[in-house]
C-alpha atoms as a PDB file:
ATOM      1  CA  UNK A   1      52.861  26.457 -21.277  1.00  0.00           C
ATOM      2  CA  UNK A   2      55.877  24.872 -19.736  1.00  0.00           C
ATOM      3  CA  UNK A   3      55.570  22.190 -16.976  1.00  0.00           C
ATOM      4  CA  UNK A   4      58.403  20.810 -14.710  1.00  0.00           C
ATOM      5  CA  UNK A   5      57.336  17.459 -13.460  1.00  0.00           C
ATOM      6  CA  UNK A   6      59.183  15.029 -10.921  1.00  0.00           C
ATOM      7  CA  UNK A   7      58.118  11.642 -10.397  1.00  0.00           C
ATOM      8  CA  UNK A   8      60.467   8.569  -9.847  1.00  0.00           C
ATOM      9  CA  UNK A   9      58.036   5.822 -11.262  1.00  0.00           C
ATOM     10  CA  UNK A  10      58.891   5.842 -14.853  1.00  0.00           C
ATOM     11  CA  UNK A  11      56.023   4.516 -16.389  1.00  0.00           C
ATOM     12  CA  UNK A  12      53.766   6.852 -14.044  1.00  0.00           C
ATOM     13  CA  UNK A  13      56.069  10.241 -15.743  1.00  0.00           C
ATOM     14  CA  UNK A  14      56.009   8.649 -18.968  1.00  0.00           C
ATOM     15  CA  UNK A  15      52.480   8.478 -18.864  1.00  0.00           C
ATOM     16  CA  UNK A  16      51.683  12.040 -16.965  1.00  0.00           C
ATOM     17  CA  UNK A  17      54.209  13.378 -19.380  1.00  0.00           C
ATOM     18  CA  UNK A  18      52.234  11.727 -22.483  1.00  0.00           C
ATOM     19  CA  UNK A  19      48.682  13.163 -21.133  1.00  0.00           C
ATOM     20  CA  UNK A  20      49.918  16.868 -20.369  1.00  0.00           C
ATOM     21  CA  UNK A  21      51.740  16.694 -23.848  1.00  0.00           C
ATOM     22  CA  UNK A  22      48.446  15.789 -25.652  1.00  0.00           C
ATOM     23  CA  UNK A  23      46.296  18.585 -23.606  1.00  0.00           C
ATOM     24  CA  UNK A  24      48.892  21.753 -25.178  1.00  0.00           C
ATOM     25  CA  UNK A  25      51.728  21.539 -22.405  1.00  0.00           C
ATOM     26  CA  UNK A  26      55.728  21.330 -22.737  1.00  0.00           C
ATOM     27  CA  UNK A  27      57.056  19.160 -20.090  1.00  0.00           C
ATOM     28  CA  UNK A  28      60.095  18.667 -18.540  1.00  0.00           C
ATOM     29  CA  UNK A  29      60.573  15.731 -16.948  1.00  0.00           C
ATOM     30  CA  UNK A  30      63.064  14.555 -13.727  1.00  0.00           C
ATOM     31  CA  UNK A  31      62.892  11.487 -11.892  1.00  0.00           C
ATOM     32  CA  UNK A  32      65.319  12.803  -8.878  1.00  0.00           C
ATOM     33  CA  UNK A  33      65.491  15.516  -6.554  1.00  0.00           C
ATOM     34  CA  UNK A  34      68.679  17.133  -7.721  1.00  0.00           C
ATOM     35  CA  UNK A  35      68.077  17.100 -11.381  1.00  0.00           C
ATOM     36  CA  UNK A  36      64.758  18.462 -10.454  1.00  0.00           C
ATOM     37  CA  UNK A  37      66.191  21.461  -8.646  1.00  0.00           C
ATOM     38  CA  UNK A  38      69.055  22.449 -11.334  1.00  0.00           C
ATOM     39  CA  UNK A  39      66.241  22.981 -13.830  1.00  0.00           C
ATOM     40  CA  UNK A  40      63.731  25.306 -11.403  1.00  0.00           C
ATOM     41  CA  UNK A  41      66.716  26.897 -10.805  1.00  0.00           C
ATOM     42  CA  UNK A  42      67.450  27.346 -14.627  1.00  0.00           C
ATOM     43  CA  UNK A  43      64.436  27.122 -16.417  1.00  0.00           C
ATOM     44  CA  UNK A  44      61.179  28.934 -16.279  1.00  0.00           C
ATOM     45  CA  UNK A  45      57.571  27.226 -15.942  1.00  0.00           C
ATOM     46  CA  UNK A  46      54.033  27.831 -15.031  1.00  0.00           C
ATOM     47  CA  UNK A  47      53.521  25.105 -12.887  1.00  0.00           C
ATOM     48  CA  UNK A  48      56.100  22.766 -11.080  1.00  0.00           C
ATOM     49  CA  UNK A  49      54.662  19.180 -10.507  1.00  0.00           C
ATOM     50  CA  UNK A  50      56.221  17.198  -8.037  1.00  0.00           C
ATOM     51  CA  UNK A  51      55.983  13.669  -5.983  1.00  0.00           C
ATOM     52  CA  UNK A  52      57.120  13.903  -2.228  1.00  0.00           C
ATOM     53  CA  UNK A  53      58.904  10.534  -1.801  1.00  0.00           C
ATOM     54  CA  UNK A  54      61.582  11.164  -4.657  1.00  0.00           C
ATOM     55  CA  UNK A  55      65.184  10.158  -4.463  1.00  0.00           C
ATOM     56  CA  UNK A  56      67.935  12.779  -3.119  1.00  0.00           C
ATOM     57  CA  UNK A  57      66.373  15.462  -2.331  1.00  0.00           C
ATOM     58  CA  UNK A  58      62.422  14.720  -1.516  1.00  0.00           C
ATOM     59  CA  UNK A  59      59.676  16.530  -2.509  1.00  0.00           C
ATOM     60  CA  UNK A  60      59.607  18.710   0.646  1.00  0.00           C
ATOM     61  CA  UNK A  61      63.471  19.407   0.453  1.00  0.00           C
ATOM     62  CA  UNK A  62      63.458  20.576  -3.064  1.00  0.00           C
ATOM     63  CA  UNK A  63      60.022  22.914  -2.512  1.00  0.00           C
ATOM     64  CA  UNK A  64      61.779  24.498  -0.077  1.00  0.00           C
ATOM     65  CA  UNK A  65      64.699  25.295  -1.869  1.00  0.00           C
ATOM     66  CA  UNK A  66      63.074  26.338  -4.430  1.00  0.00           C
ATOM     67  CA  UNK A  67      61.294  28.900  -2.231  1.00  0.00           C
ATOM     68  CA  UNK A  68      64.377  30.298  -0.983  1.00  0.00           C
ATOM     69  CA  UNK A  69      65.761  30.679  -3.716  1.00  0.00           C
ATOM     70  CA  UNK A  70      62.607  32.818  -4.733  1.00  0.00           C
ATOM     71  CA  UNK A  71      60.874  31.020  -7.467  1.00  0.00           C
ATOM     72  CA  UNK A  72      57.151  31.964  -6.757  1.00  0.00           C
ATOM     73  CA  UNK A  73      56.413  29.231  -9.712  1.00  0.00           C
ATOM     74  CA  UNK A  74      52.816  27.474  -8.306  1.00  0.00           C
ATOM     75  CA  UNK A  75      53.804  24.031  -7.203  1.00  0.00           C
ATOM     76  CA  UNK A  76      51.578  21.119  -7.075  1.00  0.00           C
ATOM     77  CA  UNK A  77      52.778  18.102  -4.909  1.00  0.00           C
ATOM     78  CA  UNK A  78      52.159  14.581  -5.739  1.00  0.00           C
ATOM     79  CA  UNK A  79      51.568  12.011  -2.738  1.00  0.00           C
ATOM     80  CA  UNK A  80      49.960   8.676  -1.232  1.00  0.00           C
ATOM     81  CA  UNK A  81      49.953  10.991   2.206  1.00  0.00           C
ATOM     82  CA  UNK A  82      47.081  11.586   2.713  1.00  0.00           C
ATOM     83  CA  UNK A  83      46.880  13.091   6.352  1.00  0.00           C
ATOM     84  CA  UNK A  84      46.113  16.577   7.503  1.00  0.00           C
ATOM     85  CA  UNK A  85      49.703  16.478   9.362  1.00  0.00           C
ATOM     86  CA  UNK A  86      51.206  15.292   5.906  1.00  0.00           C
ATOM     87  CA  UNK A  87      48.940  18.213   4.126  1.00  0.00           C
ATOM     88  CA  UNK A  88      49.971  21.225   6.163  1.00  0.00           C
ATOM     89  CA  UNK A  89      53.883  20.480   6.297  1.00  0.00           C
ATOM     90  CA  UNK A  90      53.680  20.259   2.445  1.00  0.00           C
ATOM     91  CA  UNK A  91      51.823  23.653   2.717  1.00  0.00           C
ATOM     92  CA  UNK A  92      54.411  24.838   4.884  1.00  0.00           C
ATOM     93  CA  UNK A  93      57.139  23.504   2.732  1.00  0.00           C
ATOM     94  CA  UNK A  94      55.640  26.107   0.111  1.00  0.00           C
ATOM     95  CA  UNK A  95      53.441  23.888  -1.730  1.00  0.00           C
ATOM     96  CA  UNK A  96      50.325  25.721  -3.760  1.00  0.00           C
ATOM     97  CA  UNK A  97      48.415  22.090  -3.834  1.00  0.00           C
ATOM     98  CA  UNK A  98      47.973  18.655  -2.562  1.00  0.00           C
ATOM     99  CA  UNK A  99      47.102  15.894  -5.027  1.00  0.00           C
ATOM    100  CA  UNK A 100      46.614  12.569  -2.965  1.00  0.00           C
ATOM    101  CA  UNK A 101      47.520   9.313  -5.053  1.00  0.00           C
ATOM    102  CA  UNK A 102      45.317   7.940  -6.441  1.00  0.00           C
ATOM    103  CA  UNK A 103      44.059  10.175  -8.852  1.00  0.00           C
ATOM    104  CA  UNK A 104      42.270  10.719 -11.815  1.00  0.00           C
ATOM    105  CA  UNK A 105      44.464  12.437 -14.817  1.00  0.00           C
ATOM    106  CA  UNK A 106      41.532  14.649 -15.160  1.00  0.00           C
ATOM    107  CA  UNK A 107      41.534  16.745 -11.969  1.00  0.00           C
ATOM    108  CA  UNK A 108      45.276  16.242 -12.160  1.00  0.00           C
ATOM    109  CA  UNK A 109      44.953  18.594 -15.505  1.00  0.00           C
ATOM    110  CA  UNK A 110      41.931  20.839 -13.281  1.00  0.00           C
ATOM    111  CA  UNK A 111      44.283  21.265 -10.432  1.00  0.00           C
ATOM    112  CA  UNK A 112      46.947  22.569 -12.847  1.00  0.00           C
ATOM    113  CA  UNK A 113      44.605  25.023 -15.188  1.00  0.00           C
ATOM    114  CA  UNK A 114      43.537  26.579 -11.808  1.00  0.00           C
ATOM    115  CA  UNK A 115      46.872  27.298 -10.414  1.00  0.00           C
ATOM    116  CA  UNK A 116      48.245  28.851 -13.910  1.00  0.00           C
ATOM    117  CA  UNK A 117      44.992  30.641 -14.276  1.00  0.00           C
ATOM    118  CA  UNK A 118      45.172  31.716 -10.216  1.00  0.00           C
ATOM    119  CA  UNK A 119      48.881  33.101 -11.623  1.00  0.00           C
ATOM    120  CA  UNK A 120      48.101  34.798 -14.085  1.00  0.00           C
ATOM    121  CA  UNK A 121      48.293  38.763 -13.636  1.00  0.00           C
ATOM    122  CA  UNK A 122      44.617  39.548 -13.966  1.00  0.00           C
ATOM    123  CA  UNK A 123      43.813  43.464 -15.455  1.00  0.00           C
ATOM    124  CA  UNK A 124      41.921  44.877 -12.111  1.00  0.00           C
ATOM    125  CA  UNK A 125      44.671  43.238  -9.742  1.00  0.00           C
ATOM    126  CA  UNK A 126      46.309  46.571  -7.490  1.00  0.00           C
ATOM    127  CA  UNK A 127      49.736  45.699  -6.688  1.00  0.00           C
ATOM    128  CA  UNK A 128      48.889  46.122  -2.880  1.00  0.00           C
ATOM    129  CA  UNK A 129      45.642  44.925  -0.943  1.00  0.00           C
ATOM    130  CA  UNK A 130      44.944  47.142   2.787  1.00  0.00           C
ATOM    131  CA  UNK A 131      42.624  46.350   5.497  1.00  0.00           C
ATOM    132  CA  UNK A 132      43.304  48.958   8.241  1.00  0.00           C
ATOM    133  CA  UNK A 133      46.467  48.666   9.383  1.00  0.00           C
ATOM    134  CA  UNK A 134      47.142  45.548   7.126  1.00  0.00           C
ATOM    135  CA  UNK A 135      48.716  46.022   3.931  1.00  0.00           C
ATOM    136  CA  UNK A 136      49.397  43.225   1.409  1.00  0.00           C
ATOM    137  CA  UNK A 137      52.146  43.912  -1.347  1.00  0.00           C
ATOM    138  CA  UNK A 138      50.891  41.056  -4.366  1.00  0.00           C
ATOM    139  CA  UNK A 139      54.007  41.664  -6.200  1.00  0.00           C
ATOM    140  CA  UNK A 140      56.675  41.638  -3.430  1.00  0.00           C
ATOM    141  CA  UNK A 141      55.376  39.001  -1.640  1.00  0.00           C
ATOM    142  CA  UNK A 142      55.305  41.200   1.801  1.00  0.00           C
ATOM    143  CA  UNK A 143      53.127  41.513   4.651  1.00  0.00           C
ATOM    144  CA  UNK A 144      53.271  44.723   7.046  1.00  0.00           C
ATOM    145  CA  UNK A 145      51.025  45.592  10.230  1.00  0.00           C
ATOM    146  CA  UNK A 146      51.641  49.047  11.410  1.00  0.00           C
ATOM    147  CA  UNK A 147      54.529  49.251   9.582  1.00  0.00           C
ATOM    148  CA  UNK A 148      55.736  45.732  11.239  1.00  0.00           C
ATOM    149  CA  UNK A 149      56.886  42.953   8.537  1.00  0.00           C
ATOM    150  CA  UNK A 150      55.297  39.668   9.051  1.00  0.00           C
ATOM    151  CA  UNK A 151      56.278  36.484   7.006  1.00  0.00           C
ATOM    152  CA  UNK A 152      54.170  34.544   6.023  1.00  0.00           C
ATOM    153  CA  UNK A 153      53.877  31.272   3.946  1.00  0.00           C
ATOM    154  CA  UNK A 154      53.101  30.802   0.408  1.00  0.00           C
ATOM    155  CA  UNK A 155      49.803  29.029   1.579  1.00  0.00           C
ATOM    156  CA  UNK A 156      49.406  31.613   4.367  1.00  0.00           C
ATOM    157  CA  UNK A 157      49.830  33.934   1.928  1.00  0.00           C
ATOM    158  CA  UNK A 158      47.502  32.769  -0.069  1.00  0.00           C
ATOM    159  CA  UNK A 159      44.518  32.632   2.541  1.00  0.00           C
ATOM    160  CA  UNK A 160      45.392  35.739   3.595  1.00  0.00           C
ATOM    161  CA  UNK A 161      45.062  37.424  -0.076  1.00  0.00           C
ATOM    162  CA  UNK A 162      41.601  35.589  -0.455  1.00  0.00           C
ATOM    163  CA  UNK A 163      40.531  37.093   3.008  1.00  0.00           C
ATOM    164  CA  UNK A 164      41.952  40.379   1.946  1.00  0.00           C
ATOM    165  CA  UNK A 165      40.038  40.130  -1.727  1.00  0.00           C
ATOM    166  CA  UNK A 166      36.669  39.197   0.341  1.00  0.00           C
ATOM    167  CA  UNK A 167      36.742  42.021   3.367  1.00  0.00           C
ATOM    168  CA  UNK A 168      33.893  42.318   5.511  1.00  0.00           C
ATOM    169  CA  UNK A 169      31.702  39.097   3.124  1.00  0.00           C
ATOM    170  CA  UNK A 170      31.862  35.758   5.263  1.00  0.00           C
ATOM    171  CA  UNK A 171      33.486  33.424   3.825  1.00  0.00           C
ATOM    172  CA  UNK A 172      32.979  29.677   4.240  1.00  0.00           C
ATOM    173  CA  UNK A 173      35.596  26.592   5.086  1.00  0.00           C
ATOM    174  CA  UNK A 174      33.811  25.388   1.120  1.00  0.00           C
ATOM    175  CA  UNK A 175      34.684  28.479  -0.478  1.00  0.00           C
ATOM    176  CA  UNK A 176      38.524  28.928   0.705  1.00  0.00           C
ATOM    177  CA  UNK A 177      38.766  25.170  -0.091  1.00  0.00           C
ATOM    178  CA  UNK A 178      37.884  25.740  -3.608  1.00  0.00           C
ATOM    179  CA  UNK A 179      39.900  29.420  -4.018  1.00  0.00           C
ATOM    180  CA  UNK A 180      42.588  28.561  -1.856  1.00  0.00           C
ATOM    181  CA  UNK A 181      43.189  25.224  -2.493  1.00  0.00           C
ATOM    182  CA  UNK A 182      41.570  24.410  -5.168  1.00  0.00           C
ATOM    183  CA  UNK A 183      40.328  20.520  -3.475  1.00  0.00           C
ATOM    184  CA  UNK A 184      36.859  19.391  -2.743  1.00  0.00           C
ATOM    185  CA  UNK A 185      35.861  20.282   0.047  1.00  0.00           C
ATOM    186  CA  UNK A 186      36.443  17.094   2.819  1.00  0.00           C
ATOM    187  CA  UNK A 187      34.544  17.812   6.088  1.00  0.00           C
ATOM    188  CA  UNK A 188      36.808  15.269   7.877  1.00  0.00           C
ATOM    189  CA  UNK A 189      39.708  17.656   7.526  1.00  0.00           C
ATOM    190  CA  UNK A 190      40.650  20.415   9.638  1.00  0.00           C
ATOM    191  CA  UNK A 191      43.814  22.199   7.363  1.00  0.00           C
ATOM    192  CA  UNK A 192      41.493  25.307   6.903  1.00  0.00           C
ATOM    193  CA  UNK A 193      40.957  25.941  10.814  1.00  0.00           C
ATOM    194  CA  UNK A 194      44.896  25.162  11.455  1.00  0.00           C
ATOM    195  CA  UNK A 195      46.092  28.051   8.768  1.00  0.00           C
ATOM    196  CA  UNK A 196      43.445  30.359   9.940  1.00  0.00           C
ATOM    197  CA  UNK A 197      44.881  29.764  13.420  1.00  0.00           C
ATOM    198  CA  UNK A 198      48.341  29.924  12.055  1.00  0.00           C
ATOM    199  CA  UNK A 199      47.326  33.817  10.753  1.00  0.00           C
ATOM    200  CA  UNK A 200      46.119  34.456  13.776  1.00  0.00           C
ATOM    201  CA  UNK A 201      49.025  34.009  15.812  1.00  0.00           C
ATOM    202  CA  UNK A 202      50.835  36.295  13.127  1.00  0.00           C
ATOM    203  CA  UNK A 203      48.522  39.144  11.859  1.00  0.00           C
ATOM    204  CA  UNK A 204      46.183  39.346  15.277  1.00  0.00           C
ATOM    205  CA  UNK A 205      48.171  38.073  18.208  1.00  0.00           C
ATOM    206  CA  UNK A 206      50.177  41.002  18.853  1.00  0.00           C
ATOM    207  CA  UNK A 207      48.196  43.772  18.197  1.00  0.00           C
ATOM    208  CA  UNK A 208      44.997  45.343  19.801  1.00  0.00           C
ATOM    209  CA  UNK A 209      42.487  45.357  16.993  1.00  0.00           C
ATOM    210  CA  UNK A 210      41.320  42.001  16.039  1.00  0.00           C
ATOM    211  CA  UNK A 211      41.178  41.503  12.100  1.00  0.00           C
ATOM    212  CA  UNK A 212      40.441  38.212  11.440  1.00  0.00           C
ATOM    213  CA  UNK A 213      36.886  36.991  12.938  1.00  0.00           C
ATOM    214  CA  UNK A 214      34.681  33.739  13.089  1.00  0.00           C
ATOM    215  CA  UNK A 215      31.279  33.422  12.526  1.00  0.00           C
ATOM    216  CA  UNK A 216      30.353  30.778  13.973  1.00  0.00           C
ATOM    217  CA  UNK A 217      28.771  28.171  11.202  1.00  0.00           C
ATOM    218  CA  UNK A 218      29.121  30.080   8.838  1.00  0.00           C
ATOM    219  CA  UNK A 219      32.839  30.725   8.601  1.00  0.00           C
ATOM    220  CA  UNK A 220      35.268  33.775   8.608  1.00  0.00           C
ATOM    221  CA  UNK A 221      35.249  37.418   7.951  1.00  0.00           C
ATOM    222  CA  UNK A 222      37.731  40.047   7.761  1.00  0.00           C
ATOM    223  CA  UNK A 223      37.035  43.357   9.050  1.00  0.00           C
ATOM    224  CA  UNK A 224      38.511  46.079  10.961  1.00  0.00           C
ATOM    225  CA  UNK A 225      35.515  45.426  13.964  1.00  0.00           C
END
């Protein structure tokens, strides 16, 4: 499997570069922004690694590039910032993950296995996912509501697949943390409750019937009443 990675400390890549090499991965490796893009842009890999603070194009610039240019490759950002503000624009940016620096190589190697294993075609995925008037297309990438399109982020995205997968179970703020973003599960963050709010203002707002619902400790369903 064949890793892009982009971090500007050179004995820190060496030495991610060295541990993903001994655990079965090929790595690329890029130490700037703009090298980093020309080979997403060129190259193919299952997961795209990548520090924030980076020279010429940051970590946030280069995600979303990559994005536009429509490379649905998981990416896993690299940071010391640490704050829910500094979580949910990397989200936003079209991040699949948040590693905080410090960090332990180990979950470093978890956090990647889950994101090439969450990408992975399974054999019982359906190429489209429907909850009344909702209809998720996994391949294209699309969201429609009564026939409306509605864009969404790759994070939204995400959460909203997960909800999709689980209609009509209750699901709690522990359980998307671990399936959507694959972190432990901190109870002094609030990035869950700001993306479920962010789907609400985009798949419920505008339309009569209420899809999205909260029970209260417990967490969140989806279901057409």
């Amino acid at each position: 499997m064949k890793i892009l990675l982009i971090e500007d400390e050179v004995k820190t890549a060496q030495s991610l570069k060295t541990g993903l090499e001994e655990n079965g991965f090929e790595v690329d490796l890029a130490f700037e922004g703009e090298t980093a893009l020309h080979l997403a842009l060129k190259n193919e890999y299952e997961v795209i690694v990548s520090d924030i603070i980076i020279p010429h194009i940051n970590g946030l610039e280069l995600c979303a590039k990559i994005r536009a240019a429509g490379i649905q490759t998981p990416l896993l950002m690299l940071t010391a910032l640490a704050t829910t503000e500094d979580k949910v624009t990397g989200f936003d940016s079209g991040a699949d993950d948040y590693l905080v620096k410090p960090f332990a190589f180990e979950e470093l190697l978890a956090r990647i296995r889950a994101l090439v294993k969450r990408s992975s075609p399974a054999s019982d995925q359906h190429n489209t996912l429907k909850c009344a008037d909702l209809v998720l297309d996994l391949d294209s990438k699309t969201v429609l509501r009564s026939g409306k399109e509605i864009t969404l982020t790759a994070k939204e995205f995400a959460l909203m697949e997960y909800l999709m997968r689980n209609q009509k179970r209750v699901v709690s703020k522990m359980d998307i943390a671990e399936k959507v973003w694959d972190i432990n599960f901190d109870r002094g963050t609030n990035v869950i409750e700001v993306y479920v709010n962010y789907l609400r203002n985009k798949i419920d707002k505008n339309f009569p019937h209420k899809l999205i619902h909260t029970v209260h400790g417990l967490g969140y369903v989806l279901r057409e009443k």
